[in-house]
Protein backbone atom coordinates (compact mmCIF):
# COMPACT_ATOMS: atom_id res chain seq x y z
CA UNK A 1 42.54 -16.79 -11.45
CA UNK A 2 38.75 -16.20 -12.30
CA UNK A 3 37.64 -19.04 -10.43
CA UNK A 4 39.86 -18.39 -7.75
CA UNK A 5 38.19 -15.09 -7.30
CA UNK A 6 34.54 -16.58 -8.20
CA UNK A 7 35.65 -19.17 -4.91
CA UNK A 8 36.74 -16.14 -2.38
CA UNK A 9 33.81 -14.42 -3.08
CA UNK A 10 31.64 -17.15 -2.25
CA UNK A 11 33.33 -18.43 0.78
CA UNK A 12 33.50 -14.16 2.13
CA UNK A 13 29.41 -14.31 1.59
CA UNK A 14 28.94 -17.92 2.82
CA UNK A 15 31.07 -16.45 6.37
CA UNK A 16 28.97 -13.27 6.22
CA UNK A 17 25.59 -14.68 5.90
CA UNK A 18 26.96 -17.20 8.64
CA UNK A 19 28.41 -14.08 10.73
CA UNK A 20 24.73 -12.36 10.08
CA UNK A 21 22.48 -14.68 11.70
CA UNK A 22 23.88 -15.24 14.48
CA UNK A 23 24.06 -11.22 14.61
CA UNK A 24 20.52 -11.23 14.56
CA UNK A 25 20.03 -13.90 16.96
CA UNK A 26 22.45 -12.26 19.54
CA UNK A 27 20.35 -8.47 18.72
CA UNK A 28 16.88 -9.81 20.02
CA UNK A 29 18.20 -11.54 22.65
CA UNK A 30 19.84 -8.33 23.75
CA UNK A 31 16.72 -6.64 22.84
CA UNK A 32 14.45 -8.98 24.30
CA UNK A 33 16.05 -10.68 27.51
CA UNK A 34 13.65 -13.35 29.82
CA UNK A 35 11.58 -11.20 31.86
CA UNK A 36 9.56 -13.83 33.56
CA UNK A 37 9.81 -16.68 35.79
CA UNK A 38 11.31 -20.14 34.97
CA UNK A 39 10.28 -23.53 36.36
CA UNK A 40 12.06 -26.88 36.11
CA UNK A 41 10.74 -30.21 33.44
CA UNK A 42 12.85 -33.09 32.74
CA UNK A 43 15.60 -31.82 30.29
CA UNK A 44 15.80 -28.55 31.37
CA UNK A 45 13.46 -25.07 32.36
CA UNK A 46 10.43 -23.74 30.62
CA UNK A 47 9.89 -20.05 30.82
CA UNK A 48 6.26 -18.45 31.76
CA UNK A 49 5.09 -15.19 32.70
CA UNK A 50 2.31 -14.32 34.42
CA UNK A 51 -0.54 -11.70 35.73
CA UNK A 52 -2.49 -11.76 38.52
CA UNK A 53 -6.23 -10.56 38.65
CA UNK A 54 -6.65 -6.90 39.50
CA UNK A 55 -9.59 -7.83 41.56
CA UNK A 56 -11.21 -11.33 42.78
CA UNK A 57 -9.97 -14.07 40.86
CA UNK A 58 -12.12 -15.60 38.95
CA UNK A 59 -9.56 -19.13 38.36
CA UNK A 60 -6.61 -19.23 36.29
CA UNK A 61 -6.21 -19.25 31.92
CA UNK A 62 -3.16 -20.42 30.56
CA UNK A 63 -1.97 -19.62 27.11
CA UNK A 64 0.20 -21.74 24.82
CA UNK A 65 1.34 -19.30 21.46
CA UNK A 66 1.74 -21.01 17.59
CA UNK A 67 4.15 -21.29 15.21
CA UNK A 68 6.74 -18.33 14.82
CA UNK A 69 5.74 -16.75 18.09
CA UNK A 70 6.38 -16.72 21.70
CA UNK A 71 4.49 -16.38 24.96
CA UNK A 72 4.39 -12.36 24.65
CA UNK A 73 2.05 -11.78 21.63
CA UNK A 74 -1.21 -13.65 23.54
CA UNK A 75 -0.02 -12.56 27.16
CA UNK A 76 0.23 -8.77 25.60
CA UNK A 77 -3.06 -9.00 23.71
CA UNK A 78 -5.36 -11.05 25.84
CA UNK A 79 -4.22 -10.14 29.29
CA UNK A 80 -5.26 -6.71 29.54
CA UNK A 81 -8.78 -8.26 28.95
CA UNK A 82 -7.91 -11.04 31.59
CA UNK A 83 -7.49 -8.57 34.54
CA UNK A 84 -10.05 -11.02 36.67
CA UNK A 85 -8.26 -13.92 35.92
CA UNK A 86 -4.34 -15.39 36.82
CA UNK A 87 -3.20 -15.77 33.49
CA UNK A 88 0.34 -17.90 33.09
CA UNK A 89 1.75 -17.49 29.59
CA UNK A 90 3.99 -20.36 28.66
CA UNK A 91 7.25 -20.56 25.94
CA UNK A 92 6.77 -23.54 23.97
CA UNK A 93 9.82 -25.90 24.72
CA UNK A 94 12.99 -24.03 22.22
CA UNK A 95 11.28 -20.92 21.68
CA UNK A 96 11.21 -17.82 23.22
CA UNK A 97 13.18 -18.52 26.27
CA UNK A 98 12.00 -22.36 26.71
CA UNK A 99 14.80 -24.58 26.72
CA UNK A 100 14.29 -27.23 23.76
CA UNK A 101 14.66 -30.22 26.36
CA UNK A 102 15.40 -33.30 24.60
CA UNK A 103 16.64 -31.76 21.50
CA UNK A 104 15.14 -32.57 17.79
CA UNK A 105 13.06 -34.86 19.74
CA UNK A 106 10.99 -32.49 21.08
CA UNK A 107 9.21 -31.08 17.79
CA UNK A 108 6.72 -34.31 18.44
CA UNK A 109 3.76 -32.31 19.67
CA UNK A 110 2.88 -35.09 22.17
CA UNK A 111 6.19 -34.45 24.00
CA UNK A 112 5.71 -30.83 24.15
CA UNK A 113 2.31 -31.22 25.82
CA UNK A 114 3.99 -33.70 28.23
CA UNK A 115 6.50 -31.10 29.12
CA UNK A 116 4.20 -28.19 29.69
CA UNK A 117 2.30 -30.52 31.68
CA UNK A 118 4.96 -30.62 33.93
CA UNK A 119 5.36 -26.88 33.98
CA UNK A 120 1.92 -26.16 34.27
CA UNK A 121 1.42 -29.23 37.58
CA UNK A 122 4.45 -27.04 39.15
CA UNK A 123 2.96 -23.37 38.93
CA UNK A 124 -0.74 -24.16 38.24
CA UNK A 125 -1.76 -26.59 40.70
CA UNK A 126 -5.44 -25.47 40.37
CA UNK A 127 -7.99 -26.36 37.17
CA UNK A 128 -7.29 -24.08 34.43
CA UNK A 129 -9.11 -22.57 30.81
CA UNK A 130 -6.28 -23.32 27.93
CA UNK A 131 -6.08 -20.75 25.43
CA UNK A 132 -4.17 -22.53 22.65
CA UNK A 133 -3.40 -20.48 19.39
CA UNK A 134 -2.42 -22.09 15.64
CA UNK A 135 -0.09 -24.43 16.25
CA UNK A 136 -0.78 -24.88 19.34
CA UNK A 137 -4.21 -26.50 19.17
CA UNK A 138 -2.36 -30.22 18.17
CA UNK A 139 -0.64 -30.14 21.47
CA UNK A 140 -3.55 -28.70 22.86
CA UNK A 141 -5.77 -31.09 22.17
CA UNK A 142 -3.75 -33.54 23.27
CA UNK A 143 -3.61 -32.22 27.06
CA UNK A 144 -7.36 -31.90 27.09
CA UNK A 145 -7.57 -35.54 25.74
CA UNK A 146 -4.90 -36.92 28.21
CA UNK A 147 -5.69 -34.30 31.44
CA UNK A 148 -9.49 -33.95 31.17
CA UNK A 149 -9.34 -33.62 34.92
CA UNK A 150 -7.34 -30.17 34.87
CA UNK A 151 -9.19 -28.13 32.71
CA UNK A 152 -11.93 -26.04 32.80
CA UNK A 153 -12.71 -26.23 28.70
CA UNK A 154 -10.25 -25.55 25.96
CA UNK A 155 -10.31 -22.08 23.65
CA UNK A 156 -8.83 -22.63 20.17
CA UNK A 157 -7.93 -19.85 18.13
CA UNK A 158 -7.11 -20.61 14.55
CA UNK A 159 -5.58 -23.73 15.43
CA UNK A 160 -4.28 -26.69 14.18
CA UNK A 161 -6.54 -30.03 14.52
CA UNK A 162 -6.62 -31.67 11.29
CA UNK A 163 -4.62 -32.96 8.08
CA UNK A 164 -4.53 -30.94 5.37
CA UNK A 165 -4.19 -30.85 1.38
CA UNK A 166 -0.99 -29.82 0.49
CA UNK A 167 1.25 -30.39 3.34
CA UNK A 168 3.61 -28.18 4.44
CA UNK A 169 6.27 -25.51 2.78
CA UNK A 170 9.68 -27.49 1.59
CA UNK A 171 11.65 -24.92 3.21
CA UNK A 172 10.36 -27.03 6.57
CA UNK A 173 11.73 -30.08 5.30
CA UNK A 174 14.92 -28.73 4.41
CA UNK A 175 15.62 -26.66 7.85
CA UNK A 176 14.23 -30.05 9.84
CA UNK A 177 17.13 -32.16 8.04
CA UNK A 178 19.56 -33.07 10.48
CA UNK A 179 22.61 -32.27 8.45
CA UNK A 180 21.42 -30.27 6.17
CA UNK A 181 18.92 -28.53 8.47
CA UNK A 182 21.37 -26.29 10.70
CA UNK A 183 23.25 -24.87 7.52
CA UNK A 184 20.10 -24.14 5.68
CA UNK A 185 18.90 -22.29 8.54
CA UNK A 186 21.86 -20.26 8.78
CA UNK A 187 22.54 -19.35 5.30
CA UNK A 188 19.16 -19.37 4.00
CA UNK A 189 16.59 -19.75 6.54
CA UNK A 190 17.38 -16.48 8.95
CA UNK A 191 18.21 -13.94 6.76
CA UNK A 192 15.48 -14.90 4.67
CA UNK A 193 13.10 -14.61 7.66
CA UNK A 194 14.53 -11.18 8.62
CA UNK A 195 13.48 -9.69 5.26
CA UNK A 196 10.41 -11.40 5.36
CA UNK A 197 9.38 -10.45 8.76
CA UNK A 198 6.99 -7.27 8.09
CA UNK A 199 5.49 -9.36 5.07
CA UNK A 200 4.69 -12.51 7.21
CA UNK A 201 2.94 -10.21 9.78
CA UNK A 202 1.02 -8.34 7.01
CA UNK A 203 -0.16 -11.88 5.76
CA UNK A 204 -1.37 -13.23 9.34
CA UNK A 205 -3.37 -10.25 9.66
CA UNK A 206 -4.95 -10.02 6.42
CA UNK A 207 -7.32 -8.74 5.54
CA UNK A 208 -7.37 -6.11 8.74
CA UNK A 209 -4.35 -4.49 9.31
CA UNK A 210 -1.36 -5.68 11.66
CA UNK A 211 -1.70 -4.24 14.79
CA UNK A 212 0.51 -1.25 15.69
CA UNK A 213 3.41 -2.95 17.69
CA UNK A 214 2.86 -6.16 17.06
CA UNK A 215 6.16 -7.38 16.18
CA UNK A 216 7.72 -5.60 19.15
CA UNK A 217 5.26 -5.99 22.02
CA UNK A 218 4.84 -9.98 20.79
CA UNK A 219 8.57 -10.06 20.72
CA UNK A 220 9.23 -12.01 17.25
CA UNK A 221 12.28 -10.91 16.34
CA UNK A 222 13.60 -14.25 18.99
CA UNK A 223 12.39 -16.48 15.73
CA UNK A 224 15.80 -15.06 14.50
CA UNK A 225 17.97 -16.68 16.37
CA UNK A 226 19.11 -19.95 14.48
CA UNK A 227 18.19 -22.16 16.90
CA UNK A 228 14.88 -21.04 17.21
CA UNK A 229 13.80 -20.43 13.77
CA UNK A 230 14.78 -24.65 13.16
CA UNK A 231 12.50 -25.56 16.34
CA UNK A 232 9.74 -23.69 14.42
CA UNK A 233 10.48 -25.61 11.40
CA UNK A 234 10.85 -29.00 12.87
CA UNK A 235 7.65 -28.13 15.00
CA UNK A 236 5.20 -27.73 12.10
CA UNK A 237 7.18 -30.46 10.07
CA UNK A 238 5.98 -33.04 12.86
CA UNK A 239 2.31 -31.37 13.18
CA UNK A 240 1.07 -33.32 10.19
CA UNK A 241 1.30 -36.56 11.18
CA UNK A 242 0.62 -36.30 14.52
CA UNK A 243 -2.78 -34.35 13.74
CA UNK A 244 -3.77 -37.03 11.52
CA UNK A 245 -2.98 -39.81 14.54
CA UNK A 246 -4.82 -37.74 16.65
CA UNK A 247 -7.99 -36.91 14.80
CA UNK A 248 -10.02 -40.71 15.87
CA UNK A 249 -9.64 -39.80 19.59
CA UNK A 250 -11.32 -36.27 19.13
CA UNK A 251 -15.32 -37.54 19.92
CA UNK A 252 -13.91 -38.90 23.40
CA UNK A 253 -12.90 -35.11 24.88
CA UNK A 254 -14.57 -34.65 27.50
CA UNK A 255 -14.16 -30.86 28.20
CA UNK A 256 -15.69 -27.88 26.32
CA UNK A 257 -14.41 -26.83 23.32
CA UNK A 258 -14.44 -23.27 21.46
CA UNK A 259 -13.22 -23.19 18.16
CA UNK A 260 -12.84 -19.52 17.48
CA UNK A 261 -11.42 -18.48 13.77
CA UNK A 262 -11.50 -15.86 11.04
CA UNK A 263 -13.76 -16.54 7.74
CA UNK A 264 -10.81 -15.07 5.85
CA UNK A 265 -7.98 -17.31 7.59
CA UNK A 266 -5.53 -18.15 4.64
CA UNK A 267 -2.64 -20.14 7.50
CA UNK A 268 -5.08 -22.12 8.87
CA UNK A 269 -8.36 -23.61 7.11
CA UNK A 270 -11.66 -22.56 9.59
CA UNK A 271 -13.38 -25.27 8.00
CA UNK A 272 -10.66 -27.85 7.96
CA UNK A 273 -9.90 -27.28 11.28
CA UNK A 274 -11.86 -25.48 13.75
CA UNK A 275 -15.02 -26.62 12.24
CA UNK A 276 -14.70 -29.77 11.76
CA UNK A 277 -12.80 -29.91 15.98
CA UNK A 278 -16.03 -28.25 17.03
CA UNK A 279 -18.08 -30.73 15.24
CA UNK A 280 -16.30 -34.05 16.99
CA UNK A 281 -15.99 -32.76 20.12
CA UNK A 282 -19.27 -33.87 22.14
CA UNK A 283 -19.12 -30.29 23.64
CA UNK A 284 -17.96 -28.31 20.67
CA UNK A 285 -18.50 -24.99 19.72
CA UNK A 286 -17.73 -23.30 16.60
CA UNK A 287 -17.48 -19.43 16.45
CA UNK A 288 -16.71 -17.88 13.09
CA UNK A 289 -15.86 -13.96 12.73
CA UNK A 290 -15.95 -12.36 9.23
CA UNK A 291 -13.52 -10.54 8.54
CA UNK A 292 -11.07 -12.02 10.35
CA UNK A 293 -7.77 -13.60 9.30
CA UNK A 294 -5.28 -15.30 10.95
CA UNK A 295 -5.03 -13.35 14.10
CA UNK A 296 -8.78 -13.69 16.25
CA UNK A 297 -7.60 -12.49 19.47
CA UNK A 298 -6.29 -9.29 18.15
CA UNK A 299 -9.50 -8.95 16.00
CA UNK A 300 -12.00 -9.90 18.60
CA UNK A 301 -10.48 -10.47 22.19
CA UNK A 302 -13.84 -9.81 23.61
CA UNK A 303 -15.23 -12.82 22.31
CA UNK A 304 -12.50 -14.74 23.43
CA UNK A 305 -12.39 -13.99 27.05
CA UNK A 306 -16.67 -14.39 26.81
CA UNK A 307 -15.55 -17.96 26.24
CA UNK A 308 -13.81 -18.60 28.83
CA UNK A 309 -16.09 -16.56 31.04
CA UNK A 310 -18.67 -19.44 30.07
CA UNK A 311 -15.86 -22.11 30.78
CA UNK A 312 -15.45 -21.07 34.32
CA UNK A 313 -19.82 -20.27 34.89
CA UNK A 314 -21.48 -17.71 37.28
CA UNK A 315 -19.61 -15.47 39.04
CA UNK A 316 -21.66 -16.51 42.64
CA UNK A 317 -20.73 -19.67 43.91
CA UNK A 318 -17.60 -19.89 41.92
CA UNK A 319 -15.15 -23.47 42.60
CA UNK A 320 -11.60 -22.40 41.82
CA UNK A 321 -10.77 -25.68 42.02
């Protein structure tokens, strides 16, 4: 009888944590429905949104968000500083409302770039400034290395170039698993995330404070859909050794580089990584703010759009193309 009872119990909690997250998932959707436009890659739609300039355009930036994130938090931070620029904000390919295209496949960094090449060729047919945050800068790098002809210069905040000690947390692993991976995510993976949510801001932030709003005007409560939370997982599960591949072809960029970071970034190593990006690149430029954690454009979006300004020159006699 005992274990009879010990089994019902488990099964009723197994169904409710099941039940849970997809409750969650199904909330922020509700809560935060597509509200841009949508444009058409092999494998399915990526979803942007975009402002345009309040005033003569000065050329287009396009940002690409990190790990655990969406398009909103660098579209609602940086674009209000933007106003004399077009700025397209891209989902990454399974998050926000991206579709994930060709399935685990697509955590490989260089197939992501590939596909928001395609996006960007259809909406952005002009030369562009990428804005790449965390993550983001493997993929990044890679479009500057393959599309040198596109861009303006590249703008990496706290991102992702380089190897490093340590690896990544097993919880990565696990969700990545393909049969292992969607029940983990489910049972463990979401509801632990939704607890962990405020915490996991504080800790990107740190040492400054989070910014009022953040989690609702950068939308991350999306991460809590199942499907989206693995794609996060299985994203910075294949970011290892695809930095490390990548690394060698660094000295041949051939656009301008700003590596901006915080001198108190705990997520991603300033000298691991933007350092030592600004260092290979033959125009590289490190900027370091103290202070600063995880988050530079919230600390310091100033400095960030002065970097691009210097991307894109003098306003007289300006080629936006």
């Amino acid at each position: 009888m005992l274990i009879r009872s010990v089994l019902v119990v488990l099964v009723l909690a197994v169904a409710g944590l099941l039940l849970w997250s997809e409750w969650l998932g199904a909330q922020a959707e509700r809560r935060y429905p597509a509200t841009g436009r949508f444009v058409s890659v092999a494998g399915g739609r990526l979803h942007y949104r975009e402002s345009r300039p309040s005033a003569e355009s000065r050329g287009t930036v396009v940002l690409i968000h990190g790990a655990s994130s969406n398009h909103a938090d660098l579209l609602a931070t940086l674009g209000p500083d933007l106003g004399h620029y077009r700025v397209v904000a891209l989902d990454r390919p399974g998050h926000g409302w991206s579709d994930r295209l060709e399935g685990d496949a697509m955590a490989d960094p260089a197939r992501q770039a590939d596909a928001l090449m395609q996006g960007i060729d259809a909406v952005v047919p002009e030369r562009f400034v990428l804005v790449a945050h965390s993550l983001a800068g493997a993929l990044a790098g890679r479009i500057a290395l393959d599309h040198p002809e596109r861009l303006r210069g590249l703008v990496l905040l706290g991102a992702v170039s380089h190897p490093w000690p340590g690896g990544i947390a097993w919880y990565h692993h696990l969700t990545a698993w393909p049969l292992v991976g969607p029940i983990f995510t489910r049972l463990v993976g979401v509801p632990a995330a939704r607890m962990l949510i405020e915490p996991g801001a504080t800790s990107v932030f740190a040492p400054r404070s989070v910014t009022p709003g953040y989690l609702d005007t950068g939308e991350i409560a999306l991460l809590l859909r199942p499907s989206t939370f693995r794609a996060n997982s299985q994203d910075i599960a294949a970011t290892f050794d695809f930095v490390s591949a990548q690394v060698p072809r660094y000295p041949a960029l051939k656009v301008p580089v700003v590596a901006i970071t915080g001198d108190s970034d705990a997520i991603v190593s300033p000298l691991i990584h933007s350092a030592a990006i600004a260092r290979q690149a033959p125009q590289g430029r490190f900027v370091l703010l103290p202070g600063v954690g995880h988050m530079p454009h919230h600390a310091a979006p100033e400095i960030v759009v002065e970097a691009i300004d210097q991307m894109v020159g003098p306003r007289s006699g300006l080629a936006l193309n």
